[in-house]
Every structure is written in structure tokens, then in C-alpha cells.
C-alpha atoms as a PDB file:
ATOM      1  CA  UNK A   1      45.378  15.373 -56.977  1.00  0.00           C
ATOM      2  CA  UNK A   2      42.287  13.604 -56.812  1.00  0.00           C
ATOM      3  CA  UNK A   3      40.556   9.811 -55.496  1.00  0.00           C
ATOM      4  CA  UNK A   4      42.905   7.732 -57.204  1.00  0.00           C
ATOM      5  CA  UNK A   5      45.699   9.495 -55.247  1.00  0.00           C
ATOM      6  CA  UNK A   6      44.422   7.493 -51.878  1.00  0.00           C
ATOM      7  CA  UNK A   7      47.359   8.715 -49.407  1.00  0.00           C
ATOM      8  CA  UNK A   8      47.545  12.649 -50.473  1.00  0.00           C
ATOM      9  CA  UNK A   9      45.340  15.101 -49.218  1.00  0.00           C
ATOM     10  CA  UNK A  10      43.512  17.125 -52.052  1.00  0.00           C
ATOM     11  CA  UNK A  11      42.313  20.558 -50.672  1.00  0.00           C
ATOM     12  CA  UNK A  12      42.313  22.163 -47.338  1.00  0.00           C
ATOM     13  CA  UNK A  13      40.694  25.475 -46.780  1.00  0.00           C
ATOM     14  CA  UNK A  14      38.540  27.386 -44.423  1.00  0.00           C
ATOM     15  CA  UNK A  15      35.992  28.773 -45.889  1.00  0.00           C
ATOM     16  CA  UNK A  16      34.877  33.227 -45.372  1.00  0.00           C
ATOM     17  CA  UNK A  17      31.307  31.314 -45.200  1.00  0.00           C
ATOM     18  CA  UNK A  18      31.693  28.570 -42.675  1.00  0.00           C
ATOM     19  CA  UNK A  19      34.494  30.239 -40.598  1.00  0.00           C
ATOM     20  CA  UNK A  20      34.148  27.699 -37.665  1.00  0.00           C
ATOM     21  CA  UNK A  21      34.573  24.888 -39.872  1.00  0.00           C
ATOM     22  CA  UNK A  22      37.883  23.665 -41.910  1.00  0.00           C
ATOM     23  CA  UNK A  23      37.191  21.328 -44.932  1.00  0.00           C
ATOM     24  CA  UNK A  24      39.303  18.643 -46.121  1.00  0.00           C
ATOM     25  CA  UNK A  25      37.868  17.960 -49.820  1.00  0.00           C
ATOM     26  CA  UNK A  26      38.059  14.802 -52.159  1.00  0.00           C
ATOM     27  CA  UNK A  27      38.221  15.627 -55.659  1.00  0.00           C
ATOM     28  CA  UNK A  28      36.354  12.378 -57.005  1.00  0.00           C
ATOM     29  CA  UNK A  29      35.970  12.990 -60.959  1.00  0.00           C
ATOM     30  CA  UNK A  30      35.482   8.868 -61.616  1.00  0.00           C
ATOM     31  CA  UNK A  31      32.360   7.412 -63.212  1.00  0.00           C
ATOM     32  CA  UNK A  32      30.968   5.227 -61.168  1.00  0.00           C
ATOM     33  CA  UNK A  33      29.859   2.404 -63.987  1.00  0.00           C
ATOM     34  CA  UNK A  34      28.943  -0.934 -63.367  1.00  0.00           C
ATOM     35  CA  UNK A  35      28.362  -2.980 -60.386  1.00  0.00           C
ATOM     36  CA  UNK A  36      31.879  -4.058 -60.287  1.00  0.00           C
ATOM     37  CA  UNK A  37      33.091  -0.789 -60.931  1.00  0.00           C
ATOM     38  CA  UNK A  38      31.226   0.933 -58.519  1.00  0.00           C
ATOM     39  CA  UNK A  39      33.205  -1.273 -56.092  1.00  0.00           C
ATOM     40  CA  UNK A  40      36.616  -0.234 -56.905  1.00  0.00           C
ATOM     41  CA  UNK A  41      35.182   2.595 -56.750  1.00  0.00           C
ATOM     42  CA  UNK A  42      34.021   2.560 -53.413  1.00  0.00           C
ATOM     43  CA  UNK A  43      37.246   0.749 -52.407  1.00  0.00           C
ATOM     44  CA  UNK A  44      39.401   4.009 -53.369  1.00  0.00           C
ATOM     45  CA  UNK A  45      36.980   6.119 -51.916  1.00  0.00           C
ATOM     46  CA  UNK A  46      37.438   4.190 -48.682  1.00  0.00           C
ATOM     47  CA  UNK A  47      40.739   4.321 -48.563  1.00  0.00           C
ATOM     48  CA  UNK A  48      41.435   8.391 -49.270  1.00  0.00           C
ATOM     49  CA  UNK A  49      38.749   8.991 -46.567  1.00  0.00           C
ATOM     50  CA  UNK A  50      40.480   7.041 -44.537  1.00  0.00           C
ATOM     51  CA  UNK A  51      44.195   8.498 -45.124  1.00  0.00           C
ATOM     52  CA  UNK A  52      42.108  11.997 -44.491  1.00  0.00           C
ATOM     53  CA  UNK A  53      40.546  10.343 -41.072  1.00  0.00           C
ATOM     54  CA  UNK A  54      44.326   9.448 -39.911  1.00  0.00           C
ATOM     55  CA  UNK A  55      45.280  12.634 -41.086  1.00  0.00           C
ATOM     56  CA  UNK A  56      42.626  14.571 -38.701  1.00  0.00           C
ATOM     57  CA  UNK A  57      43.162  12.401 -35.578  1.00  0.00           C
ATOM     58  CA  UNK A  58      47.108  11.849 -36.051  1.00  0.00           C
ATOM     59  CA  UNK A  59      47.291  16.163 -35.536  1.00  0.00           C
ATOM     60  CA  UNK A  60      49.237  15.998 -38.605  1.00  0.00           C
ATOM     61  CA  UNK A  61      45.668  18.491 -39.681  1.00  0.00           C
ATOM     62  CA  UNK A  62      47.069  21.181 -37.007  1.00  0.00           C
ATOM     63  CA  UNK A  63      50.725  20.653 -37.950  1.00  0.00           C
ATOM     64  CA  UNK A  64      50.457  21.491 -41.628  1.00  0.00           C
ATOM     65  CA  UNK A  65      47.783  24.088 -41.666  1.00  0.00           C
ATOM     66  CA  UNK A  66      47.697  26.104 -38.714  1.00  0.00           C
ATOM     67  CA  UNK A  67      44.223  27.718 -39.957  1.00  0.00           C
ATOM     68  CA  UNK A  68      42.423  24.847 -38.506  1.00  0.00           C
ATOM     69  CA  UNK A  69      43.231  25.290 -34.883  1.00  0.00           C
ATOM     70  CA  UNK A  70      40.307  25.579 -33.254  1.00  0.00           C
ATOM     71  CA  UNK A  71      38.067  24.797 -36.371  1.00  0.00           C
ATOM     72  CA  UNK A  72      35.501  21.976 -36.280  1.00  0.00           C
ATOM     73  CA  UNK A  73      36.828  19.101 -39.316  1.00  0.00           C
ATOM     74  CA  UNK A  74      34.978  18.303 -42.126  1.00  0.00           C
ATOM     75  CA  UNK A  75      35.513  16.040 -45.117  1.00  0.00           C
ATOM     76  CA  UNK A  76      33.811  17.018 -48.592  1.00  0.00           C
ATOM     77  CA  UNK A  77      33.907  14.543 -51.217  1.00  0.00           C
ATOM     78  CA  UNK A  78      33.870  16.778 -54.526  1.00  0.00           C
ATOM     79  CA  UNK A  79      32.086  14.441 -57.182  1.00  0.00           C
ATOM     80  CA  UNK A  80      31.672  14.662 -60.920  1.00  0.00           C
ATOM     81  CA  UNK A  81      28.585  12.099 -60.895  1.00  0.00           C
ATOM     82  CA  UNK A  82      25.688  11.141 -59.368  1.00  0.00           C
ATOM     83  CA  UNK A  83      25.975   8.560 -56.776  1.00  0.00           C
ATOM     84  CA  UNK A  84      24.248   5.381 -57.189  1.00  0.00           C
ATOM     85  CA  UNK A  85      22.338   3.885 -54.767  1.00  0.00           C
ATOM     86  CA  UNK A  86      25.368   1.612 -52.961  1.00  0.00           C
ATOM     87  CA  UNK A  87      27.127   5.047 -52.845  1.00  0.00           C
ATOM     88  CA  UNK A  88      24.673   6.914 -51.180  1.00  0.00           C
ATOM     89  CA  UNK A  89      24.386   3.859 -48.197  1.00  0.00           C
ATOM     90  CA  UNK A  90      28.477   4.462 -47.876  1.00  0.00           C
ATOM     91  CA  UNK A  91      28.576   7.990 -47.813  1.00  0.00           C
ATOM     92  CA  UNK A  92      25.951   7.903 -45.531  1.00  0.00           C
ATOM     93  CA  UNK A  93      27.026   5.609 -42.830  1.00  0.00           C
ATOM     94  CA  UNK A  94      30.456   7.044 -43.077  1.00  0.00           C
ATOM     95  CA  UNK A  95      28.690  10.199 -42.031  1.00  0.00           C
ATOM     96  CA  UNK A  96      26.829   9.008 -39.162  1.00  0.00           C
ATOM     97  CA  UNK A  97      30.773   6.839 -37.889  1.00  0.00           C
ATOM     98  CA  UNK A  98      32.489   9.997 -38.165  1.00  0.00           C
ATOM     99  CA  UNK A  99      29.899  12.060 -36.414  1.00  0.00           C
ATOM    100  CA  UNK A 100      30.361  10.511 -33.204  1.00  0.00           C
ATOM    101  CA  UNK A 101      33.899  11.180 -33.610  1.00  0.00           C
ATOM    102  CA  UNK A 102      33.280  14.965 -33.867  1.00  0.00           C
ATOM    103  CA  UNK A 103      34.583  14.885 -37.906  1.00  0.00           C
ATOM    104  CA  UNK A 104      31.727  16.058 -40.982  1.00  0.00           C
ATOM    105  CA  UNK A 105      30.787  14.403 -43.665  1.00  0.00           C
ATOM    106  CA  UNK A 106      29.194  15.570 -46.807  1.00  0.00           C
ATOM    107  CA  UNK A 107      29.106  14.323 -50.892  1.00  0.00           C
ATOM    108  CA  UNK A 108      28.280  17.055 -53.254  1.00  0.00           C
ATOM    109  CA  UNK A 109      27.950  17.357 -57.260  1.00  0.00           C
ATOM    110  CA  UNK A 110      29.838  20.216 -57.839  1.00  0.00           C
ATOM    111  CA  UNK A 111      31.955  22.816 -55.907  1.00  0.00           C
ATOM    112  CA  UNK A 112      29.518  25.553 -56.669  1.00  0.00           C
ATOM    113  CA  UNK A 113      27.122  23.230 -54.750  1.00  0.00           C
ATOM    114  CA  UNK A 114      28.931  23.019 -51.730  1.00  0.00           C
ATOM    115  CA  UNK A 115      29.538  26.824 -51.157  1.00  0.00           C
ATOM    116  CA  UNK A 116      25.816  27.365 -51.463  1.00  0.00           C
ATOM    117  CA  UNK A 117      25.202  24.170 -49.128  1.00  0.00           C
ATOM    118  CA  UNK A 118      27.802  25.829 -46.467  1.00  0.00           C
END
């Protein structure tokens, strides 16, 4: 599973470390190239944070993985590379949208970032 795989849900878990939280994680191994490329890019992006949005609010979360009652969302996009510059502006007004809506946001390099992040 990973980004290109816009309606499936990569990797739920709640972390030992971050025990009030449950993440949702993108596994995003694409380059990001060009300026072209970065926008299909983006677009995919876009759309499997968005399938993992409906999956949150819809309760379909709660239904399949009965770990995260009571735990506070958050999506964690998993990336290979670097983002550029138009990532960085996505990622982080996507974070500050799904804030108010009581979901997390975060991009990291590596998963061994993340867990010392947490």
C-alpha cells in the first residue's frame, strides 16, 4: 500500500509512545520531480488524505480498529524525499484545516523520524 493507492488506508497504529493519539500513516515513496510532477504529485496526495479524512469523520476509524476509541486522530504522511517548497505550503495548510477539525497533521522523512518526533 502506499500514495498511489488513493482510496486504501496504509497503516493504523497507536503508538506505546503517544498512547492518547492513533495515527493513520501515508506511505509516500514518490519523487517529487519537476514542476509538473510535483503536481500529480500533490494531486494523489490530496486525494489519499482525503479518503483518510472521510475515513476519520465517516466512524468507519472506530468501526475497523477499535484501538482508537477514545484516541485523538492523526494523519502522518511517511515520505521518501524532501518536500519542495509547493509541498511544504500544502502540507502545511492542510495542517492548520484539519486542526480546527480536531484531526493532526504531520510530514516526516523517515519512520525512524516520526517515533523520535512523537
Amino acid at each position: 500500500m502506499s500514495i498511489v493507492e488513493t482510496n486504501v488506508i496504509d497503516i493504523i497504529a497507536v503508538p506505546d509512545w503517544q498512547p492518547e493519539s492513533v495515527l493513520l500513516i501515508i506511505s509516500d515513496h514518490l519523487e517529487w520531480g519537476n514542476k509538473a510532477q510535483q503536481g500529480e504529485h500533490l494531486l494523489l496526495l490530496q486525494e489519499k488524505i482525503n479518503t483518510y479524512i472521510a475515513f476519520i469523520e465517516s466512524g468507519e476509524l472506530l468501526e475497523s480498529y477499535p484501538p482508537a476509541n477514545g484516541k485523538n486522530p492523526k494523519i502522518c504522511i511517511n515520505g521518501l524525499y524532501e518536500l519542495p517548497e509547493q509541498g511544504k505550503f500544502f502540507i502545511d495548510r492542510v495542517t492548520e484545516v484539519l486542526k480546527g477539525v480536531g484531526i493532526g497533521m504531520e510530514f516526516v522523512l523517515d519512520a525512524n523520524e516520526a517515533i523520535r518526533n512523537m
